[in-house]
C-alpha atoms as a PDB file:
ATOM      1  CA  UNK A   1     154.335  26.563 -84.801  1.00  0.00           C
ATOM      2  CA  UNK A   2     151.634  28.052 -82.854  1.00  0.00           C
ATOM      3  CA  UNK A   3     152.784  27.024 -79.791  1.00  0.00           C
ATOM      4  CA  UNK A   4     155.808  29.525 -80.240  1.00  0.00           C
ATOM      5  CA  UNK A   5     153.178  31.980 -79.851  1.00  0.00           C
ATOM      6  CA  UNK A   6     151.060  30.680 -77.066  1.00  0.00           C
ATOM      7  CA  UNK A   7     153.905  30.968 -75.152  1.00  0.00           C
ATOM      8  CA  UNK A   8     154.861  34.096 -75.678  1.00  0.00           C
ATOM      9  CA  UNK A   9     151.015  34.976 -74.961  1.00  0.00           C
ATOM     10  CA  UNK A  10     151.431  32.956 -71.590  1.00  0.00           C
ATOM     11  CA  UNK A  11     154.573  35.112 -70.222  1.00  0.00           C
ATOM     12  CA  UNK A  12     153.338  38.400 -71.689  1.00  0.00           C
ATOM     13  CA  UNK A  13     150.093  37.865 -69.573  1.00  0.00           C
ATOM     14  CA  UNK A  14     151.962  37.184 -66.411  1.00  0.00           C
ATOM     15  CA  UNK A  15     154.190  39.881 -66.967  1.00  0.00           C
ATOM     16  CA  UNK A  16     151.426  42.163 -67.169  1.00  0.00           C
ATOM     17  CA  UNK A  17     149.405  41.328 -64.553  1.00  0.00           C
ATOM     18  CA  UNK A  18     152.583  40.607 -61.745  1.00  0.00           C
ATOM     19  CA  UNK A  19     155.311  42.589 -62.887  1.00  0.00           C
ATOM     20  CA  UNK A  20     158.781  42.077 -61.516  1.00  0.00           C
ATOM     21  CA  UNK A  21     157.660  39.718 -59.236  1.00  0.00           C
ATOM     22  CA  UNK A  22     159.608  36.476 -59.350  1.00  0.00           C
ATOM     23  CA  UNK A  23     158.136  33.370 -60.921  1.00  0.00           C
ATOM     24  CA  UNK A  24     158.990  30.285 -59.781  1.00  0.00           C
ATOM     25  CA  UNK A  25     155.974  27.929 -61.504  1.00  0.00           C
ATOM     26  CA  UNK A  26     152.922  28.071 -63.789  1.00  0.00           C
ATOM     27  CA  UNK A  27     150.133  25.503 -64.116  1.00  0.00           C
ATOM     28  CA  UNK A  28     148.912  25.244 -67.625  1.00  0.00           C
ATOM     29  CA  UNK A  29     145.482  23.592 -68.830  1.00  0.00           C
ATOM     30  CA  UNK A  30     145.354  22.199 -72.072  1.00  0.00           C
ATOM     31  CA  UNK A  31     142.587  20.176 -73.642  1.00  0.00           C
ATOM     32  CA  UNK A  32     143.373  16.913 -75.695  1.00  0.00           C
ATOM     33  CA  UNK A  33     141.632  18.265 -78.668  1.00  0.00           C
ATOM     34  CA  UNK A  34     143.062  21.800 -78.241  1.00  0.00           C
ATOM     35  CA  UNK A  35     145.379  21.285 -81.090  1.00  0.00           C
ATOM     36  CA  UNK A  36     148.574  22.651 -78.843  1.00  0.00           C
ATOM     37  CA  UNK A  37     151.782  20.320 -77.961  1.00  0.00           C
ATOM     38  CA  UNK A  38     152.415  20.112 -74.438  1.00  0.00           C
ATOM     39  CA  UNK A  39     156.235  19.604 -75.460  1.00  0.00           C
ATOM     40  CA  UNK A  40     156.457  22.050 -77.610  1.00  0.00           C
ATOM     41  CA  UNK A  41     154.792  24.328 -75.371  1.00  0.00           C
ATOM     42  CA  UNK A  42     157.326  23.277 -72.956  1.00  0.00           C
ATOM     43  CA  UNK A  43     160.305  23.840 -75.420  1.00  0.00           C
ATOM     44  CA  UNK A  44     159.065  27.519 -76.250  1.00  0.00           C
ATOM     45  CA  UNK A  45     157.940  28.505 -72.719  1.00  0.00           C
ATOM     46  CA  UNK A  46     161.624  28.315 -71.573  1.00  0.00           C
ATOM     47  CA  UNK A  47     162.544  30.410 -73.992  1.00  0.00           C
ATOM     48  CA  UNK A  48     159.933  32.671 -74.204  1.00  0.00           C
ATOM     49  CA  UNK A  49     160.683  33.239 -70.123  1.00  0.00           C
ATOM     50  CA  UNK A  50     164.242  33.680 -70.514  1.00  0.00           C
ATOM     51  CA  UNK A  51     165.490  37.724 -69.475  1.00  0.00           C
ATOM     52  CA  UNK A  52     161.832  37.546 -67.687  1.00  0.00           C
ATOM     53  CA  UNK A  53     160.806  37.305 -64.071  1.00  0.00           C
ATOM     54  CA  UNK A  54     159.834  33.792 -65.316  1.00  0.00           C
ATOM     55  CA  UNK A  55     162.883  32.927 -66.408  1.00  0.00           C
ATOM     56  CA  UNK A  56     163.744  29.656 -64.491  1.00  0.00           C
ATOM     57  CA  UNK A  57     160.075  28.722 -63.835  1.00  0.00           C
ATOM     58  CA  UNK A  58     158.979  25.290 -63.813  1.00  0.00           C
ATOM     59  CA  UNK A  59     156.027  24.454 -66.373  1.00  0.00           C
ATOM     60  CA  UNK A  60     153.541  22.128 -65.138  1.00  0.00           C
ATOM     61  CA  UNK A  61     151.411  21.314 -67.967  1.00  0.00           C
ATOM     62  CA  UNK A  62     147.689  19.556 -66.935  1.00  0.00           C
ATOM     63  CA  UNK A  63     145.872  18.083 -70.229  1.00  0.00           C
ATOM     64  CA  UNK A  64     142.381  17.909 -69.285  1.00  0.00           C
ATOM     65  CA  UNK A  65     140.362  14.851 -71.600  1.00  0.00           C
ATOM     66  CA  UNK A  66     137.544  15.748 -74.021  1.00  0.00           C
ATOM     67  CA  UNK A  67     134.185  15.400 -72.959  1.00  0.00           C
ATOM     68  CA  UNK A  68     131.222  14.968 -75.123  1.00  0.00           C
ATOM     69  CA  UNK A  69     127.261  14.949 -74.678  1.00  0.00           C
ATOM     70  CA  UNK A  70     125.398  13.005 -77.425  1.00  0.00           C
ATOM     71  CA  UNK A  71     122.178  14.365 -79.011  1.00  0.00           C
ATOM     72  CA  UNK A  72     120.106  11.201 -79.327  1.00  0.00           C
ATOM     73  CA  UNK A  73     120.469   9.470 -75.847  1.00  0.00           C
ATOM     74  CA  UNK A  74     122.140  12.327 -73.504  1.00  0.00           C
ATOM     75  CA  UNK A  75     124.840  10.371 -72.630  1.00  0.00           C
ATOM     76  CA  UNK A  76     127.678  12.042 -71.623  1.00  0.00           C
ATOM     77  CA  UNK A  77     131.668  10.371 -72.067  1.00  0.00           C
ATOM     78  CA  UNK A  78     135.108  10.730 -72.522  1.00  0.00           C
ATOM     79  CA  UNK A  79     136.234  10.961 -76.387  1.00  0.00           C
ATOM     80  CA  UNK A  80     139.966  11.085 -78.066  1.00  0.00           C
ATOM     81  CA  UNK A  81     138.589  12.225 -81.431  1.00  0.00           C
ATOM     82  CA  UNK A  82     136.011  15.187 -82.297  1.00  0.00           C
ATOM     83  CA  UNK A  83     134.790  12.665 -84.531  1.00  0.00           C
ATOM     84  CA  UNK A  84     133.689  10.436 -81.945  1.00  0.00           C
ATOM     85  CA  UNK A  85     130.454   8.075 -82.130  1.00  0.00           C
ATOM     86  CA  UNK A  86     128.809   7.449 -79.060  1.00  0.00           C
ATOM     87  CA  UNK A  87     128.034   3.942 -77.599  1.00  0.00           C
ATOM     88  CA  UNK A  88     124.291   4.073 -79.159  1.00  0.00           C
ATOM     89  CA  UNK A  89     125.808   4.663 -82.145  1.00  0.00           C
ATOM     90  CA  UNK A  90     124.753   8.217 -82.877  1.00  0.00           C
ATOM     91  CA  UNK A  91     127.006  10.808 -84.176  1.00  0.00           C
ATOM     92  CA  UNK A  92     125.776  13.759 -83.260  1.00  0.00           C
ATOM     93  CA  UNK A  93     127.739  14.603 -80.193  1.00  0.00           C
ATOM     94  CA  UNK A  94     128.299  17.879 -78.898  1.00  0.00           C
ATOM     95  CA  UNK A  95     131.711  18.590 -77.251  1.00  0.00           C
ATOM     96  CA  UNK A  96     131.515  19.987 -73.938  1.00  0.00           C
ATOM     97  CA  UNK A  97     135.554  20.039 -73.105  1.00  0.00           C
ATOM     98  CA  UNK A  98     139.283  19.500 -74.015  1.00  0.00           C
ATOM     99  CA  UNK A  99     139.081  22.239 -76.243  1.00  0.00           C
ATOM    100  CA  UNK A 100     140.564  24.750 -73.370  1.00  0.00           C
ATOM    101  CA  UNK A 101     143.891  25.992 -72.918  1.00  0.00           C
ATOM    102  CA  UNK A 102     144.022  28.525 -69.658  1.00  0.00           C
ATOM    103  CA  UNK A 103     146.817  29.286 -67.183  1.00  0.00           C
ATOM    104  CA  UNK A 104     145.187  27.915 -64.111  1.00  0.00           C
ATOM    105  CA  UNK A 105     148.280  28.511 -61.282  1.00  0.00           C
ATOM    106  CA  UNK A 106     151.009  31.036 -60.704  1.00  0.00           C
ATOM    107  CA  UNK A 107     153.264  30.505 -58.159  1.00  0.00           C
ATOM    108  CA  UNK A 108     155.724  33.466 -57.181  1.00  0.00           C
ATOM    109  CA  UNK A 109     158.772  33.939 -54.446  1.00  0.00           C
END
């Protein structure tokens, strides 16, 4: 579970940069075809956080849809799969987002 991980990744990097200060919320970006589980992200986060200064925080997680540009007819959509085909039927698409996975927001007391 990589999302164990993450998580501890997410607090560590908070920690770091605001110290003691008290946490009470973090915004969290995370592309559909990131390959991380907002739940599970969720699940570990609280733990991760607890004995922390973000212990008690509330998660807001944002998923942020792929985006794709195609290579034949420069359209540009939405896509649920990295193996997308676009409308003109092409397959060579080149994904321009939902791969990301940033803290965007910190709120502290």
């Amino acid at each position: 579970m990589h999302e164990l991980a993450i998580s501890e990744r997410i607090v560590a990097a908070i920690t770091e940069r605001l110290g003691d200060a008290r946490v009470t919320r973090v915004v969290l970006e995370v592309g559909s075809l990131s390959g991380v589980v907002p739940d599970a992200v969720r699940f570990c986060f609280d733990v991760c956080a607890q004995g922390t200064s973000l212990d008690g925080a509330a998660l807001d997680i944002v998923t942020l849809p792929a985006r794709a540009r195609c290579s034949s007819c420069a359209a540009e959509s939405e896509i649920v799969d990295p193996l997308a085909v676009c409308p003109c039927g092409s397959v060579s698409l080149e994904v321009m987002g939902g791969q990301e996975l940033r803290i965007k927001e910190v709120e502290v007391r």
